[in-house]
C-alpha atoms as a PDB file:
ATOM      1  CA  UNK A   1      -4.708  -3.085  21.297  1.00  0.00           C
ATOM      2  CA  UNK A   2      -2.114  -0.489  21.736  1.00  0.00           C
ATOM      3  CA  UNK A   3      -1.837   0.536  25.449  1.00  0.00           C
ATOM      4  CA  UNK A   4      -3.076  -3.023  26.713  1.00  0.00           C
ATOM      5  CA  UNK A   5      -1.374  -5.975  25.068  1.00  0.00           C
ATOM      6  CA  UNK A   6       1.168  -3.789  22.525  1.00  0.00           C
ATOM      7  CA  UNK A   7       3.572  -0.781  22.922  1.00  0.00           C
ATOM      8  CA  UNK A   8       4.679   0.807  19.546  1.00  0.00           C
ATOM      9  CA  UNK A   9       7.333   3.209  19.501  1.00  0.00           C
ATOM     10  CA  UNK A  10       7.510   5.509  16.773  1.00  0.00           C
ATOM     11  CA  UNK A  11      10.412   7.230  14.568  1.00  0.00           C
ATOM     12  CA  UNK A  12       9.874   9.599  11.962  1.00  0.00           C
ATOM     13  CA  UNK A  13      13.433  10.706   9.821  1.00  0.00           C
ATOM     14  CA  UNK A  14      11.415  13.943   8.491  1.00  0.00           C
ATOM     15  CA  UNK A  15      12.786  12.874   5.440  1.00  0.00           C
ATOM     16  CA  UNK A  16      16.681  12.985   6.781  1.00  0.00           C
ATOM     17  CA  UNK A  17      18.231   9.523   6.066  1.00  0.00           C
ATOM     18  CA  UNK A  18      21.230  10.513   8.134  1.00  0.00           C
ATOM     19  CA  UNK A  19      18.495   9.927  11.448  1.00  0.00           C
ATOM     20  CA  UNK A  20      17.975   6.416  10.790  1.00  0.00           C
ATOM     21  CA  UNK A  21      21.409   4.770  12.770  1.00  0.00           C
ATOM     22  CA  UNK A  22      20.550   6.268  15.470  1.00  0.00           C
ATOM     23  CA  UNK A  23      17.094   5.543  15.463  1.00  0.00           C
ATOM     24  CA  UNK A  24      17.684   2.180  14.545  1.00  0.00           C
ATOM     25  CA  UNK A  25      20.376   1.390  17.257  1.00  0.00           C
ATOM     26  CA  UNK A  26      17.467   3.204  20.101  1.00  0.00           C
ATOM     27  CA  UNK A  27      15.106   0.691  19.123  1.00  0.00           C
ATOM     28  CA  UNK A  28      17.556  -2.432  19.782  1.00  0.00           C
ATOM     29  CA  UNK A  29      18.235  -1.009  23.293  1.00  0.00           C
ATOM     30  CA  UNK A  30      14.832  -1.069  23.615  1.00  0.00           C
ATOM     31  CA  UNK A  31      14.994  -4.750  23.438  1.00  0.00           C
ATOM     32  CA  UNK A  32      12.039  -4.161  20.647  1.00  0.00           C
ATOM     33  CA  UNK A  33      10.424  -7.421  19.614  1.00  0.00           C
ATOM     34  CA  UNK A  34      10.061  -6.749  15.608  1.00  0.00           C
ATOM     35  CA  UNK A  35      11.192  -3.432  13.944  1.00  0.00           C
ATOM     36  CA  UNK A  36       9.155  -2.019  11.135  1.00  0.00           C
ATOM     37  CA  UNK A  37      11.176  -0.271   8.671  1.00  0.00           C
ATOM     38  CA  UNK A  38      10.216   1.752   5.736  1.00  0.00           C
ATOM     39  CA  UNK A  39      12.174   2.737   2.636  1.00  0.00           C
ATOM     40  CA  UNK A  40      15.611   1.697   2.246  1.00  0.00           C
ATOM     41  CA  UNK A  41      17.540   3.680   4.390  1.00  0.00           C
ATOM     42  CA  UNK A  42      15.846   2.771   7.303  1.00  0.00           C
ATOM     43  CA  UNK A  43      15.647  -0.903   6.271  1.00  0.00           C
ATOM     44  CA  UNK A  44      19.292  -0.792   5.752  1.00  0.00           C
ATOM     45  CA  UNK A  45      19.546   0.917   9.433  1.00  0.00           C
ATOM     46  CA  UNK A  46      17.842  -1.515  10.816  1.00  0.00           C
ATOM     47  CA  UNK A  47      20.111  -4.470   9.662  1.00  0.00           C
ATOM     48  CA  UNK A  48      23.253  -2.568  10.398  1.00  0.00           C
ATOM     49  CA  UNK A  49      21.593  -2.273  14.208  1.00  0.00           C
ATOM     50  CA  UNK A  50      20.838  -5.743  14.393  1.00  0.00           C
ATOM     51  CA  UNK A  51      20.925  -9.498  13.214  1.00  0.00           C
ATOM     52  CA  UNK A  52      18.784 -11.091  15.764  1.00  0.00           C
ATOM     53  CA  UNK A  53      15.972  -8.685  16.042  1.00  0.00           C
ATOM     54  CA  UNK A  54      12.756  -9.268  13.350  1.00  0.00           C
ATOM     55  CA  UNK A  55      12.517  -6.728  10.580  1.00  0.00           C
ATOM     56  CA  UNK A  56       9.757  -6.446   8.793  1.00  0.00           C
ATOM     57  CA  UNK A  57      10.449  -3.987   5.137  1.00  0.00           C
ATOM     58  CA  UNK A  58       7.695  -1.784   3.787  1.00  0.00           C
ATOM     59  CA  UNK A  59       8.638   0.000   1.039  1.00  0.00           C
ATOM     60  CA  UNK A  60      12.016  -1.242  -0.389  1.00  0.00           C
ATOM     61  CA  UNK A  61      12.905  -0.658  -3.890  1.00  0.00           C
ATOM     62  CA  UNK A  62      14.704  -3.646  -4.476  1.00  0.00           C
ATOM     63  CA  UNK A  63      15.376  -5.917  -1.186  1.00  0.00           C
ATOM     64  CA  UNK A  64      17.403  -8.651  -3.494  1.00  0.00           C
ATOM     65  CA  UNK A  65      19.446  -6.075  -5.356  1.00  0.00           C
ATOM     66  CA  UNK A  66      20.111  -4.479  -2.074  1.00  0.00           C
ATOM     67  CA  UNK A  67      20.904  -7.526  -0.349  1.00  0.00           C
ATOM     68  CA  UNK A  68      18.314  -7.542   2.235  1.00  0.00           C
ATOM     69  CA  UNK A  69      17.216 -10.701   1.485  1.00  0.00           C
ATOM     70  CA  UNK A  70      18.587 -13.850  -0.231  1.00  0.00           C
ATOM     71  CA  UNK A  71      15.181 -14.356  -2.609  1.00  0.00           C
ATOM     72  CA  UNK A  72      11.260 -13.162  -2.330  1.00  0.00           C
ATOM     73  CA  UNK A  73      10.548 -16.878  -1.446  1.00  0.00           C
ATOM     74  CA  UNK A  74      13.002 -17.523   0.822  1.00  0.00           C
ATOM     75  CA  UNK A  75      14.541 -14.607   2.455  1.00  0.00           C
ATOM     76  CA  UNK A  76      16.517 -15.851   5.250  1.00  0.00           C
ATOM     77  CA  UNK A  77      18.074 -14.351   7.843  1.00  0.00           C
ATOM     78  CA  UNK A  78      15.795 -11.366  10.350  1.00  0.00           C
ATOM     79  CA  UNK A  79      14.127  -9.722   7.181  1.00  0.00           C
ATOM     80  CA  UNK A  80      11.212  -9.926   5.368  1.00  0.00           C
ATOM     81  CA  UNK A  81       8.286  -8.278   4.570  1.00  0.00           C
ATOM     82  CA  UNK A  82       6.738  -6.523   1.399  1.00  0.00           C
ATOM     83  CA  UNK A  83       8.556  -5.275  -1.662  1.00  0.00           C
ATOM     84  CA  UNK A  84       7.473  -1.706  -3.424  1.00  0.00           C
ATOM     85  CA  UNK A  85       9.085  -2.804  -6.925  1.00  0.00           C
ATOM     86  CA  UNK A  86       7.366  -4.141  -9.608  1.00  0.00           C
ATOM     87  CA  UNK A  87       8.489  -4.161 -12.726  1.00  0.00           C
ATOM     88  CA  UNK A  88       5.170  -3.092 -14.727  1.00  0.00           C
ATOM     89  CA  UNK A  89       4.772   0.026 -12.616  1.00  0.00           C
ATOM     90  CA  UNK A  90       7.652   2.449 -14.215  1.00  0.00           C
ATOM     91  CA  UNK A  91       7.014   1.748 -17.897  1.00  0.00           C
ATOM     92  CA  UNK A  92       2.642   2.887 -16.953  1.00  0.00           C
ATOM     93  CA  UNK A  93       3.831   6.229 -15.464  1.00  0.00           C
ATOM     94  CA  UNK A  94       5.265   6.921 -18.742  1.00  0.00           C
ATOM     95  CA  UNK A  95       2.486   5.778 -20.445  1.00  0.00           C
ATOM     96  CA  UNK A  96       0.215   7.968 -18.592  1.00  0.00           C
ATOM     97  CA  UNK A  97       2.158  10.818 -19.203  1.00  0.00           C
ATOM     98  CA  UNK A  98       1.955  10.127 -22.661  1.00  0.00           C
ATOM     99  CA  UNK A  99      -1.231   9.728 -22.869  1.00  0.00           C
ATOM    100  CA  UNK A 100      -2.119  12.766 -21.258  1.00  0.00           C
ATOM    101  CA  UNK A 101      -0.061  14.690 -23.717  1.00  0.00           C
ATOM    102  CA  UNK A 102       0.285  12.987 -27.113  1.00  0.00           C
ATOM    103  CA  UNK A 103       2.714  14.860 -27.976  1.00  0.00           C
ATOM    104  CA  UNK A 104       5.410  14.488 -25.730  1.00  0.00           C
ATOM    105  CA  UNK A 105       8.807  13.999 -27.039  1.00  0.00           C
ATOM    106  CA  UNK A 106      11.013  14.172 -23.743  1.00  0.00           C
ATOM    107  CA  UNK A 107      10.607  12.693 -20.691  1.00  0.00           C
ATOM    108  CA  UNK A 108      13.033  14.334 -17.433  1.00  0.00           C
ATOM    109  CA  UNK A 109      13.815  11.393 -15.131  1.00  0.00           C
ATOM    110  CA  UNK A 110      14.716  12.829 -11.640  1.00  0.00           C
ATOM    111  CA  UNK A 111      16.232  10.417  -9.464  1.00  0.00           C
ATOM    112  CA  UNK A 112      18.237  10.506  -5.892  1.00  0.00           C
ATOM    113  CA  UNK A 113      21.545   8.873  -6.550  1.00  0.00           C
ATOM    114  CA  UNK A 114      22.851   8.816  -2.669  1.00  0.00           C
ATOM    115  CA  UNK A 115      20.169   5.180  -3.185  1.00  0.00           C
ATOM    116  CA  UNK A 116      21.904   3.372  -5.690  1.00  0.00           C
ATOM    117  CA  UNK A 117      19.831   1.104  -6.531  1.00  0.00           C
ATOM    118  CA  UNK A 118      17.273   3.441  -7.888  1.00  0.00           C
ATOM    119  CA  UNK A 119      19.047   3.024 -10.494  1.00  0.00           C
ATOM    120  CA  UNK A 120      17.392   0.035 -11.591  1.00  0.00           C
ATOM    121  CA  UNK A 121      14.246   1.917 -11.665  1.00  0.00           C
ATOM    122  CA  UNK A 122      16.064   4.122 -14.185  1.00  0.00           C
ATOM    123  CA  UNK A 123      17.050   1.652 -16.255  1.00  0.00           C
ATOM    124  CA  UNK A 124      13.140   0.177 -15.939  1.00  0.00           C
ATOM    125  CA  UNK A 125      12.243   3.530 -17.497  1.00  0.00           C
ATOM    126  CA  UNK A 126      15.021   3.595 -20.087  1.00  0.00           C
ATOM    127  CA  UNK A 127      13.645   0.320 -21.129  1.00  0.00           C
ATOM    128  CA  UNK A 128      10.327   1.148 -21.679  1.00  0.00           C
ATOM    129  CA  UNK A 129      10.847   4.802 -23.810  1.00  0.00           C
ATOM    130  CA  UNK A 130      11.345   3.398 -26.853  1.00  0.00           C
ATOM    131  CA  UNK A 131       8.004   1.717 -26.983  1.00  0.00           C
ATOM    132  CA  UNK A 132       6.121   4.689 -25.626  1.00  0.00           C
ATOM    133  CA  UNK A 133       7.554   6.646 -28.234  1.00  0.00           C
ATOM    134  CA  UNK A 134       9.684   9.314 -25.721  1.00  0.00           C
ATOM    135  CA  UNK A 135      13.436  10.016 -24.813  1.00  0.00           C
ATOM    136  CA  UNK A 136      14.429  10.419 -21.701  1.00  0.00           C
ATOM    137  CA  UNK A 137      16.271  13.100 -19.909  1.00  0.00           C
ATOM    138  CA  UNK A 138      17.817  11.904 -16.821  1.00  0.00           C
ATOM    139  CA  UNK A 139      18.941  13.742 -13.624  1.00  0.00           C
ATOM    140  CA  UNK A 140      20.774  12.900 -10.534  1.00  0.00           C
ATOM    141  CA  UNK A 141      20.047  14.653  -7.374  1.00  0.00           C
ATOM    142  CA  UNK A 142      21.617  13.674  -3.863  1.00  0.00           C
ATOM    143  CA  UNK A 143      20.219  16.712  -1.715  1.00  0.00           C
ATOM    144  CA  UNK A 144      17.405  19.172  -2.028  1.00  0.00           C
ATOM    145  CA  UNK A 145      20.064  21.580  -2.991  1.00  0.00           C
ATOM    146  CA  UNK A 146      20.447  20.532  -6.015  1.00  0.00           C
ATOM    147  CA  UNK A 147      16.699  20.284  -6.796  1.00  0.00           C
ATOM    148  CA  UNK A 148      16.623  23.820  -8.586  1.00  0.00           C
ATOM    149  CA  UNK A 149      19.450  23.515 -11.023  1.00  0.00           C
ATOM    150  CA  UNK A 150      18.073  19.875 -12.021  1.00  0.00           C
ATOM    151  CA  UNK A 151      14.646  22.092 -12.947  1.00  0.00           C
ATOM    152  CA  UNK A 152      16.696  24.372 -14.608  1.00  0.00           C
ATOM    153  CA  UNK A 153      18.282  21.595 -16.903  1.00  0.00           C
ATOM    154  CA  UNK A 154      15.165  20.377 -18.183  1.00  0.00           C
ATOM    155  CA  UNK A 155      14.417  23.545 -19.050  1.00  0.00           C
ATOM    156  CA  UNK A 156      16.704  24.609 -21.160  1.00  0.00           C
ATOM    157  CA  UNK A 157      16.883  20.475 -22.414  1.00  0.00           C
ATOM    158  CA  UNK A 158      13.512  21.567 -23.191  1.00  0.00           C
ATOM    159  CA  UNK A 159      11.791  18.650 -20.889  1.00  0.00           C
ATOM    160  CA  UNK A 160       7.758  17.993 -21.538  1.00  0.00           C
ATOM    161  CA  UNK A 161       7.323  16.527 -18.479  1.00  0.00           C
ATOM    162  CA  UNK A 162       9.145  15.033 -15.027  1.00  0.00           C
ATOM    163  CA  UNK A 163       8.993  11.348 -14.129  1.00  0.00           C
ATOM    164  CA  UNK A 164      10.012  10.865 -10.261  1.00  0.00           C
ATOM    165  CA  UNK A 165      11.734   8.309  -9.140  1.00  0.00           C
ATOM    166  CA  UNK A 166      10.811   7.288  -5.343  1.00  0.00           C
ATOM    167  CA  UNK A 167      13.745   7.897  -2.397  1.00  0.00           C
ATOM    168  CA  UNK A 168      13.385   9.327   1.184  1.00  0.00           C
ATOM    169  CA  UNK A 169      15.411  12.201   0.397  1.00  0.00           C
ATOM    170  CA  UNK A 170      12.580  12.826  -2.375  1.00  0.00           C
ATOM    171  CA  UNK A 171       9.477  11.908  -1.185  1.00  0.00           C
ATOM    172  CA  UNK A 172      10.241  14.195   2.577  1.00  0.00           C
ATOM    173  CA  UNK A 173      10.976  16.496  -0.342  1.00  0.00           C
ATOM    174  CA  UNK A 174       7.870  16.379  -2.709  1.00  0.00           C
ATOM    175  CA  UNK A 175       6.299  19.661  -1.788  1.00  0.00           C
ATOM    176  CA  UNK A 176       9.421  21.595  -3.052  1.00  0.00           C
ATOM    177  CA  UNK A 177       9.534  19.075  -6.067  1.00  0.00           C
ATOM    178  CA  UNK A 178       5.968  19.847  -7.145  1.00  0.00           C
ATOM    179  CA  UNK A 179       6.752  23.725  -6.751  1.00  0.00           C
ATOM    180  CA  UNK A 180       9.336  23.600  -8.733  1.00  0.00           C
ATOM    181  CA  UNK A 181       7.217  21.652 -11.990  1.00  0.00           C
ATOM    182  CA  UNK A 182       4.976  24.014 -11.828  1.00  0.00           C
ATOM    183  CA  UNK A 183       6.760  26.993 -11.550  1.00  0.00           C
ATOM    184  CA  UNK A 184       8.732  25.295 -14.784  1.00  0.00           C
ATOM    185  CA  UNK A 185       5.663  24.198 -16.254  1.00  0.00           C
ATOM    186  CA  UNK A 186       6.239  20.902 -16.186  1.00  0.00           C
ATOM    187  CA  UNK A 187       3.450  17.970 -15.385  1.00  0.00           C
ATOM    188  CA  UNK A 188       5.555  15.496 -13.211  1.00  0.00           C
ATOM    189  CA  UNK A 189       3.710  12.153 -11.964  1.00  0.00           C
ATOM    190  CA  UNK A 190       5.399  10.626  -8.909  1.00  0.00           C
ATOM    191  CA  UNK A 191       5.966   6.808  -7.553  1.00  0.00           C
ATOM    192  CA  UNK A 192       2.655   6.358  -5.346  1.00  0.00           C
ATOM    193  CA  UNK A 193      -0.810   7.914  -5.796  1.00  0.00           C
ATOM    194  CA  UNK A 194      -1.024  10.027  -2.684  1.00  0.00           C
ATOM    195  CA  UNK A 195       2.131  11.857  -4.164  1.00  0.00           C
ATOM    196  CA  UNK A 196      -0.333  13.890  -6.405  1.00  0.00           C
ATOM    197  CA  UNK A 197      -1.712  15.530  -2.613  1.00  0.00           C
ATOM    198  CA  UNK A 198       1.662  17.229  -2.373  1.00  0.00           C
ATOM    199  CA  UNK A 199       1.168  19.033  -6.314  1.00  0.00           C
ATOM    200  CA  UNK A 200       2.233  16.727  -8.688  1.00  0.00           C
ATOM    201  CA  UNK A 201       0.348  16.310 -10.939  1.00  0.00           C
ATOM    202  CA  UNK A 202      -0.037  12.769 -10.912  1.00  0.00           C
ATOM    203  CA  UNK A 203       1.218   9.724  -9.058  1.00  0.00           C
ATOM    204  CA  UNK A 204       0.567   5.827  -9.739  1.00  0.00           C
ATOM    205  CA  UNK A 205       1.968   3.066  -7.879  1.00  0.00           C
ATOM    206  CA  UNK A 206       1.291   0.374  -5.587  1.00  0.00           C
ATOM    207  CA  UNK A 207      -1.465   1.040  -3.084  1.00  0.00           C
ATOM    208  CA  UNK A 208       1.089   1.952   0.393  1.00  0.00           C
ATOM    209  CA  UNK A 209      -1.864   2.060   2.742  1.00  0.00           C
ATOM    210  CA  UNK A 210      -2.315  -1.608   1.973  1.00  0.00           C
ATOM    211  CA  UNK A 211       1.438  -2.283   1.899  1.00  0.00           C
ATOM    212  CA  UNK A 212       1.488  -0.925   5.771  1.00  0.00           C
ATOM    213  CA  UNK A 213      -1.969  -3.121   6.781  1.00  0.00           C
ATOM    214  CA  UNK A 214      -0.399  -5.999   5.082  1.00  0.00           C
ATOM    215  CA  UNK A 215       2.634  -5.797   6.951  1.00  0.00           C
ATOM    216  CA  UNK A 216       0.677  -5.637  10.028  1.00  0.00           C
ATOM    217  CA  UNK A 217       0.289  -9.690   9.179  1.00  0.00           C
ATOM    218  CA  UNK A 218       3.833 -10.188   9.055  1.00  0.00           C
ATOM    219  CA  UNK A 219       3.773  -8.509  12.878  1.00  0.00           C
ATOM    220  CA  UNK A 220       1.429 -10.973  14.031  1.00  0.00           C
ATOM    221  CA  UNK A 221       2.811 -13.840  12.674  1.00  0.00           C
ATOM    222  CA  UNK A 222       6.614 -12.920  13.803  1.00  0.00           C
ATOM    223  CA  UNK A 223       5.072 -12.215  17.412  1.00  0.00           C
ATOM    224  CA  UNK A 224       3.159 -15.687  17.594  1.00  0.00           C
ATOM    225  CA  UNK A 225       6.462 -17.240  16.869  1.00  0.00           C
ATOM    226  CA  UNK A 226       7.383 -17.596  12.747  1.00  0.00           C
ATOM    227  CA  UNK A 227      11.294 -16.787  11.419  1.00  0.00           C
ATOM    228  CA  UNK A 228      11.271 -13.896   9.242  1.00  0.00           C
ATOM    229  CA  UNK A 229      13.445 -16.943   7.124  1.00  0.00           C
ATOM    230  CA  UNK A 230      10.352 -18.330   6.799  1.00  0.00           C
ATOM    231  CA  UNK A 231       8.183 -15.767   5.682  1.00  0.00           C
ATOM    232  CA  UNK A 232       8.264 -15.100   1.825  1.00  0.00           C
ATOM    233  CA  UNK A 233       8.032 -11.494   1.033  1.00  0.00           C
ATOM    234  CA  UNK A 234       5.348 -10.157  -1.028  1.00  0.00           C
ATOM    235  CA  UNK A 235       4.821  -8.249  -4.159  1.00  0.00           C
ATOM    236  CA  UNK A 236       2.069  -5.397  -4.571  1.00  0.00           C
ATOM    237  CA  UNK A 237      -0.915  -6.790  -5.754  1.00  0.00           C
ATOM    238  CA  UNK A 238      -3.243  -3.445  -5.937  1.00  0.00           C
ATOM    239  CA  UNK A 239      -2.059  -0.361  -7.643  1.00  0.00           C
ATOM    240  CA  UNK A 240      -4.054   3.465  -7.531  1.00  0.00           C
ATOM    241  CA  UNK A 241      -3.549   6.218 -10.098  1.00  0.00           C
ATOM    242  CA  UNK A 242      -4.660  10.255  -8.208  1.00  0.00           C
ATOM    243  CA  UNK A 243      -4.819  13.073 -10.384  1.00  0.00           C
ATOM    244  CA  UNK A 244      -4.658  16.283  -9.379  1.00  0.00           C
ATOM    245  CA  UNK A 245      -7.013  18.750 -11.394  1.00  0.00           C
ATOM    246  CA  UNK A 246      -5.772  21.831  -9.534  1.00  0.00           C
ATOM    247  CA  UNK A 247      -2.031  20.958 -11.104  1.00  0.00           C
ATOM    248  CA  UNK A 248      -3.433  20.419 -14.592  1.00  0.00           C
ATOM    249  CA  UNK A 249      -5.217  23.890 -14.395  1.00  0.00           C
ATOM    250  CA  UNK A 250      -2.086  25.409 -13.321  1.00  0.00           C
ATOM    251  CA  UNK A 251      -0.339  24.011 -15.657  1.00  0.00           C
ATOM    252  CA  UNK A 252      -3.162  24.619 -18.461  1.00  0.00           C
ATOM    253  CA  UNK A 253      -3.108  20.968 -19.187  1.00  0.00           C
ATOM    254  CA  UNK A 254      -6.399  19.383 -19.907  1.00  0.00           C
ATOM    255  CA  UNK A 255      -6.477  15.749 -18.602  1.00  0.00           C
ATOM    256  CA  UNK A 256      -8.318  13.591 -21.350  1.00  0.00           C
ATOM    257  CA  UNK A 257     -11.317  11.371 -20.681  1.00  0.00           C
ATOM    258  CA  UNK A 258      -9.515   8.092 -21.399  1.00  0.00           C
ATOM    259  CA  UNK A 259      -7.040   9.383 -18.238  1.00  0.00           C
ATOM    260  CA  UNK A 260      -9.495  10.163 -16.049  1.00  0.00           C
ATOM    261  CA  UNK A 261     -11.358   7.173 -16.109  1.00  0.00           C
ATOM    262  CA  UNK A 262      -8.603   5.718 -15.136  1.00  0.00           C
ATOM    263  CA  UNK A 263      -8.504   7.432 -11.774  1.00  0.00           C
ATOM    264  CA  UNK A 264      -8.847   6.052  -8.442  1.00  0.00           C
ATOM    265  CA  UNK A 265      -9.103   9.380  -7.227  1.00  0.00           C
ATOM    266  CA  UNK A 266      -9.047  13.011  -8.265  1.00  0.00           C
ATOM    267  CA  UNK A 267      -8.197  15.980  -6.352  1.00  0.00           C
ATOM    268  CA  UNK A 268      -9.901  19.069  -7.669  1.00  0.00           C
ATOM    269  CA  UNK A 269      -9.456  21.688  -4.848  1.00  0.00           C
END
């Protein structure tokens, strides 16, 4: 019960990855008994800031590939936690996009390339465009500066839609993304369902508000005494598709039934 028999201390980045070191070094002076960390940047923050000090990782792309941890069975070391990646999740986005236009041909990929291992979601998606029957397009970004001339290059690539590739950089940035899509008239789906709340017009993923309850187990067990070591991280296990209706009007895409049904939500105002 926060207030009684926890204290949580909370830091938000605003979507500025630069924020994390510090924030990250604050909380070891703190003395903090477990850091939470979200999203790479931070997670990486966290490790720089300390190697004695339990992390628990919500969110990360890719904690092997990163080198957070030594395996998802046996991490080792002060880190574990939940993984974001799966490898089934990039290849549906671009079958729902597909499927809600049949006749796409070209798929923009929009990625942030100051993570790099994003790229592996990248090459997840390249992977999987053959079978769905689309090429790919695919854009580095490393600021929201350059946000506008990668719309303008799928424009005149002639792009039928946007696949997003998660970062922080991105996701403290999706309002401006989804602004841009539909001022190009392009249907973009995102990395996690709630993404679709900001204007895209779709997002699929793993379910995050789990993820973050979940991760409230690893807390518990870290504070009654288990090694992060000894705690293997876990995979999503539920996934949610949102829609956004108000997108596909502006857009003057109709989403078809087989889509909708599909949904786990759908935003229509």
């Amino acid at each position: 019960m926060e207030g009684q028999n926890v204290a949580i201390e909370w830091r938000e980045a605003e979507g500025q990855a630069s924020r994390f070191p510090a924030f990250a070094a604050e909380l070891v002076r703190l003395n903090a008994d477990v850091i939470v960390a979200a999203v790479n940047p931070a997670i990486e923050a966290a490790r720089t800031a300390t190697k004695t000090i339990p992390i628990v990782m919500v969110n990360p792309s890719d904690p092997v590939g990163t080198g957070f941890i030594r395996s998802l069975a046996r991490p080792g070391g002060n880190v574990t936690g939940l993984t974001y990646r799966t490898p089934e999740a990039v290849p549906k986005r671009l079958q729902l996009l597909k499927e809600t236009i049949p006749r796409l041909s070209r798929v923009a990929v929009l990625w942030d390339a100051t993570e790099p291992v994003r790229r592996r979601q990248v090459e997840e998606a390249e992977r999987a465009a053959p079978k769905v029957g689309v090429h790919l397009q695919v854009l580095e970004v490393r600021s929201p500066a350059d946000l506008e001339g990668a719309f303008a290059a799928m424009t005149r690539e002639r792009a039928g839609a946007v696949l997003v590739e998660a970062s922080a950089m991105l996701a403290g940035n999706r309002a401006r993304v989804a602004e841009l899509a539909v001022k190009s008239r392009l249907p973009t789906i995102g990395w996690f369902g709630p993404i679709a709340d900001a204007g895209f017009l779709m997002g699929f993923g793993p379910n995050l508000r789990e993820q973050y309850r979940r991760a409230a187990y690893f807390v518990d067990r870290i504070l009654k005494g288990a090694a992060p070591a000894d705690l293997p991280v876990e995979q999503p296990t539920t996934f949610e598709l949102i829609i956004n209706l108000k997108t596909a009007k502006a857009l003057g895409i109709p989403i078809p039934p087989s889509v909708l049904l599909q949904a786990d939500r759908v935003i229509e105002q």
